[in-house]
Protein backbone atom coordinates (compact mmCIF):
# COMPACT_ATOMS: atom_id res chain seq x y z
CA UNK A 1 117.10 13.88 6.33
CA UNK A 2 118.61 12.62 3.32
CA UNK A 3 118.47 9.32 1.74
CA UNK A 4 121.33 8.06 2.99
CA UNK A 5 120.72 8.60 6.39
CA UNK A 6 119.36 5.56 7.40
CA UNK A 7 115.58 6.68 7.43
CA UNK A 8 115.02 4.42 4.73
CA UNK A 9 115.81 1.17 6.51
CA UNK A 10 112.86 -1.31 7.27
CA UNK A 11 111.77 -1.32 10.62
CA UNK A 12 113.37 -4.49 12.89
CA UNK A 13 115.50 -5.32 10.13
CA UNK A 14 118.46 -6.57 12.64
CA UNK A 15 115.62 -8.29 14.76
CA UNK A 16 114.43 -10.41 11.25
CA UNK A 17 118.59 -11.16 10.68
CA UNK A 18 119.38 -11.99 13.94
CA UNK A 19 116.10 -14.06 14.09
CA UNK A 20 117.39 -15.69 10.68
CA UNK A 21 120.52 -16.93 12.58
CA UNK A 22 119.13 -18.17 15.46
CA UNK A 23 116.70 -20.46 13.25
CA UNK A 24 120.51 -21.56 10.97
CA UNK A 25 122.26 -22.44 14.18
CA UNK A 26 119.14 -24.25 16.23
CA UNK A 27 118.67 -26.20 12.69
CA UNK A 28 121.96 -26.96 12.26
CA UNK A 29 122.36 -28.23 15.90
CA UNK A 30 118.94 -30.67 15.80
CA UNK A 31 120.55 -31.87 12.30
CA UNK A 32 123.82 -32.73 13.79
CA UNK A 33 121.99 -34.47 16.51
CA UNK A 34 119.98 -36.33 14.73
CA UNK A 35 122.96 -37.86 12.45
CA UNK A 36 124.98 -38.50 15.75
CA UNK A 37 121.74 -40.53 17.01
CA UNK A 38 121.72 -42.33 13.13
CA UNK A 39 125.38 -43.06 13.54
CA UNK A 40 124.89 -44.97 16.59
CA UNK A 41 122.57 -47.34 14.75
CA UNK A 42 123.13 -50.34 12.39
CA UNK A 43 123.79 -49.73 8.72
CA UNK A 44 120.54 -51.08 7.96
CA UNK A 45 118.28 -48.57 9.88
CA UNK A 46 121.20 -45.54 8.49
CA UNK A 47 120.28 -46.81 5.07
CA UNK A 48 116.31 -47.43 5.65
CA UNK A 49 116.76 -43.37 6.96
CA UNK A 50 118.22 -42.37 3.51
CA UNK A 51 115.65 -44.41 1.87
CA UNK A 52 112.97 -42.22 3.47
CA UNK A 53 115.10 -38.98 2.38
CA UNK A 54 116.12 -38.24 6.20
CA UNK A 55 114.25 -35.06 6.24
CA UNK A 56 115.75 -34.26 10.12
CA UNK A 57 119.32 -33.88 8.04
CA UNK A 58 120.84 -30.68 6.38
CA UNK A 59 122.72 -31.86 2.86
CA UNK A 60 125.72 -31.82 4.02
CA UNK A 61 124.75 -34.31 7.19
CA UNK A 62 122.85 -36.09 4.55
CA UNK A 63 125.96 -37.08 2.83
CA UNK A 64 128.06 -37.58 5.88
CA UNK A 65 125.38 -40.01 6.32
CA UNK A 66 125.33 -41.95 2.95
CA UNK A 67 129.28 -41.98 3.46
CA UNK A 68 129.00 -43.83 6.29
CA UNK A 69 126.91 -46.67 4.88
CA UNK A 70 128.78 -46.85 1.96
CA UNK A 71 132.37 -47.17 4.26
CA UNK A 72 133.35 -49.95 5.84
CA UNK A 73 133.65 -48.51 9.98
CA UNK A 74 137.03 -47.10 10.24
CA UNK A 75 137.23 -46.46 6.50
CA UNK A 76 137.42 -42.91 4.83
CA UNK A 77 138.47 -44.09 1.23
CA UNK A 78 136.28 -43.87 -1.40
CA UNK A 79 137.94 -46.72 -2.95
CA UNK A 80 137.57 -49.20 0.24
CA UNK A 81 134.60 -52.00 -0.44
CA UNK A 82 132.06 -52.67 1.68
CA UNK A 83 132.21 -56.03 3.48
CA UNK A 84 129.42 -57.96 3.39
CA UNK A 85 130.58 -60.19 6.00
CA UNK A 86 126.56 -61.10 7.41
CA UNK A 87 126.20 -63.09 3.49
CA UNK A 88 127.80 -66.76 2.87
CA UNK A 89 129.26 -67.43 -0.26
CA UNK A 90 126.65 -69.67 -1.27
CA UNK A 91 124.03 -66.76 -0.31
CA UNK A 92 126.17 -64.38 -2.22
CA UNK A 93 126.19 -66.91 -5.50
CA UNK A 94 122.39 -67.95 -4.88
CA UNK A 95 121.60 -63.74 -5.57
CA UNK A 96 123.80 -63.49 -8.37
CA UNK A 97 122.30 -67.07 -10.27
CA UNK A 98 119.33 -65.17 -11.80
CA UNK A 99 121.82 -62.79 -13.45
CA UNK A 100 124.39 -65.30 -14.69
CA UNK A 101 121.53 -67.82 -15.61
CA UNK A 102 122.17 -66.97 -19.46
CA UNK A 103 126.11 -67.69 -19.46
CA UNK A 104 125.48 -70.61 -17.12
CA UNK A 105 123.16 -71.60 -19.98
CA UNK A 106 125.58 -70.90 -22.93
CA UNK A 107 128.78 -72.72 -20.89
CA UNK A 108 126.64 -76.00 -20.40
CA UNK A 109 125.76 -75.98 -23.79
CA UNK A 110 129.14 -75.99 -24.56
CA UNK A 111 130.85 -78.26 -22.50
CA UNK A 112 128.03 -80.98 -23.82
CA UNK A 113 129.14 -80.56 -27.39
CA UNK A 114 132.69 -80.91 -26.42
CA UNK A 115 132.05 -83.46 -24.58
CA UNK A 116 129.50 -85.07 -27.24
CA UNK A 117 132.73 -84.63 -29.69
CA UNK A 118 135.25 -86.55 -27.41
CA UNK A 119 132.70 -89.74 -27.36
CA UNK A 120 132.44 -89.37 -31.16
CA UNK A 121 136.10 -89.29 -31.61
CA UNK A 122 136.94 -91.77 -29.49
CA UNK A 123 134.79 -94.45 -30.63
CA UNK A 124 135.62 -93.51 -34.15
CA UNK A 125 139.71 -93.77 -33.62
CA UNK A 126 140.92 -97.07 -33.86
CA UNK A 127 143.11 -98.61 -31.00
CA UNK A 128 145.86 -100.37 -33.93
CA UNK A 129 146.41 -101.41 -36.73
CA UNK A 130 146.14 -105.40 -36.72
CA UNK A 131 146.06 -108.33 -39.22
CA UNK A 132 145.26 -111.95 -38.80
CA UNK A 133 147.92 -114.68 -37.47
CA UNK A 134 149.20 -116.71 -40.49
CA UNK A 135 149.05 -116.74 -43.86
CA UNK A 136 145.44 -118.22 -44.86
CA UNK A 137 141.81 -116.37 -44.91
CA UNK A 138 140.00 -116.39 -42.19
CA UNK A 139 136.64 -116.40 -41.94
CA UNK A 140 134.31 -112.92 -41.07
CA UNK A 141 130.82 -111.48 -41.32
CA UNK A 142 131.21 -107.83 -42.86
CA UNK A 143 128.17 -105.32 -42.13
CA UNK A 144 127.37 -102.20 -43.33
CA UNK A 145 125.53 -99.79 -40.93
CA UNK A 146 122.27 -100.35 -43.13
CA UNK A 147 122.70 -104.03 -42.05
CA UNK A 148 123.90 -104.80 -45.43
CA UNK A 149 126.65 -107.48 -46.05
CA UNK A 150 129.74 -106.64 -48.09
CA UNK A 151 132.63 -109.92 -47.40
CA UNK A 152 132.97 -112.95 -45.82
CA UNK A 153 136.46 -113.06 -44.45
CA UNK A 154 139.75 -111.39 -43.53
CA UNK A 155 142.54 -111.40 -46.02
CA UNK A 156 145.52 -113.12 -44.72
CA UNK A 157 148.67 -109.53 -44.98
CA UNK A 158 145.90 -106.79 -44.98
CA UNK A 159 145.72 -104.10 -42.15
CA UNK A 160 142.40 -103.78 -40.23
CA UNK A 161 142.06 -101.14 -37.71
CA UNK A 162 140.71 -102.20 -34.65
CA UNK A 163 138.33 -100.02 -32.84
CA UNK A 164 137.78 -101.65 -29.35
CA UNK A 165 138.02 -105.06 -27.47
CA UNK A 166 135.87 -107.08 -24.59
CA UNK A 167 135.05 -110.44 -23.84
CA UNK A 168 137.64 -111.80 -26.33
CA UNK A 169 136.79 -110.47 -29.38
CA UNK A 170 137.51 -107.74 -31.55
CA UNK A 171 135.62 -105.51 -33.18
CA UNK A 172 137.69 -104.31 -36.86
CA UNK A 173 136.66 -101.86 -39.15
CA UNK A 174 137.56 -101.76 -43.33
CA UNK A 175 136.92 -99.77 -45.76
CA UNK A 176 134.92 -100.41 -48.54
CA UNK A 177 135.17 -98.21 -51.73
CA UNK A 178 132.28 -96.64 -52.91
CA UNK A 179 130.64 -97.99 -49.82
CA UNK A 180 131.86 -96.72 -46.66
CA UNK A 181 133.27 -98.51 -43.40
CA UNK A 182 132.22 -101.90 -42.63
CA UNK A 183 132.63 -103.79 -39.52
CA UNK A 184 133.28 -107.12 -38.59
CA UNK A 185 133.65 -109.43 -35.02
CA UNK A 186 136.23 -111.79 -34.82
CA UNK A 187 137.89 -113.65 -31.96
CA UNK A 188 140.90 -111.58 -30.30
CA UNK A 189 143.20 -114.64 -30.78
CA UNK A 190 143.35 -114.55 -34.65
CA UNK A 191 144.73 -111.06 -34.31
CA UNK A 192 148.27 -109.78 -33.99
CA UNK A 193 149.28 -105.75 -33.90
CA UNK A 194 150.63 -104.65 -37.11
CA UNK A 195 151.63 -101.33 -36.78
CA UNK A 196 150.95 -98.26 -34.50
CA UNK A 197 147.82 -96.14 -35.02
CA UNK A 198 148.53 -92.72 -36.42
């Protein structure tokens, strides 16, 4: 016999082959029923199955099985979201807090300066412009912020500003060269608006 005869051909080859395909087929039929029994569950129990690396699954029912958790039911694509429709909003917002915590941080922060420089501003801009009824003096107490005093009156034709009002009187503010601002209670009803704040 020659070498190409055959003769040279393991014994039960076809047996070992057709053995081989058996074993494909009955593992590809226990892997396909074991994803249709996964499918039939919840997403949770599909995804606790990948999480243990579904060992009962070929690859390719492996993925068919992460597709499905990942796809809303009905859903085949890839750019669909899954709905998480089992969370509130508040829930949803509660599990995100520990990850926004720092821009949470940083936007409170803020909004107190802002707000801190509105107060400042506002009690720093005078209402009007005002001067005193008539043409004499009038009597006035001028304090520094030290406490220090700096005049005793208003001068009858010269524009005060006036910061705020309550209980009838006024509280005016001047400016004192070389000083700084001084500031002064009087009684509303010496007053009269001079011109419009700018």
């Amino acid at each position: 016999m020659s070498a190409t005869d055959g003769s040279d051909q393991i014994p039960g080859q076809p047996q070992f082959a057709r053995a081989a395909r058996e074993a494909a087929v009955r593992a590809d039929r226990e892997s396909r029923a074991a994803l249709d029994e996964l499918m039939q569950r919840p997403a949770s129990e599909r995804f606790a199955a990948l999480e243990d690396g579904a060992p009962q699954l070929l690859p390719e029912h492996r993925l068919e099985l992460l597709r499905s958790v990942r796809l809303p039911t009905g859903k085949t694509s890839p750019a669909a979201r899954p709905v998480a429709g089992h969370a509130s909003a508040w829930a949803v917002w509660r599990g995100r807090l520990p990850f926004q915590a720092g821009r949470l941080t940083r936007d409170a922060l803020l909004a107190v300066c802002v707000l801190s420089a509105l107060v400042v501003a506002w009690r720093r801009t005078p209402q009007a412009l005002v001067e005193i009824q008539g043409d004499r003096d009038a009597p006035a107490r001028w304090v520094m912020p030290d406490g220090g005093s700096v005049g005793d009156r208003l001068v009858a034709g010269r524009a005060y500003a006036l910061m705020r009002q309550a209980n009838g009187m006024a509280e005016l503010r001047a400016w004192q060269p070389g000083v700084g601002y001084a500031a002064a209670q009087v009684p509303v009803g010496w007053l009269r608006t001079r011109v419009s704040p700018r």
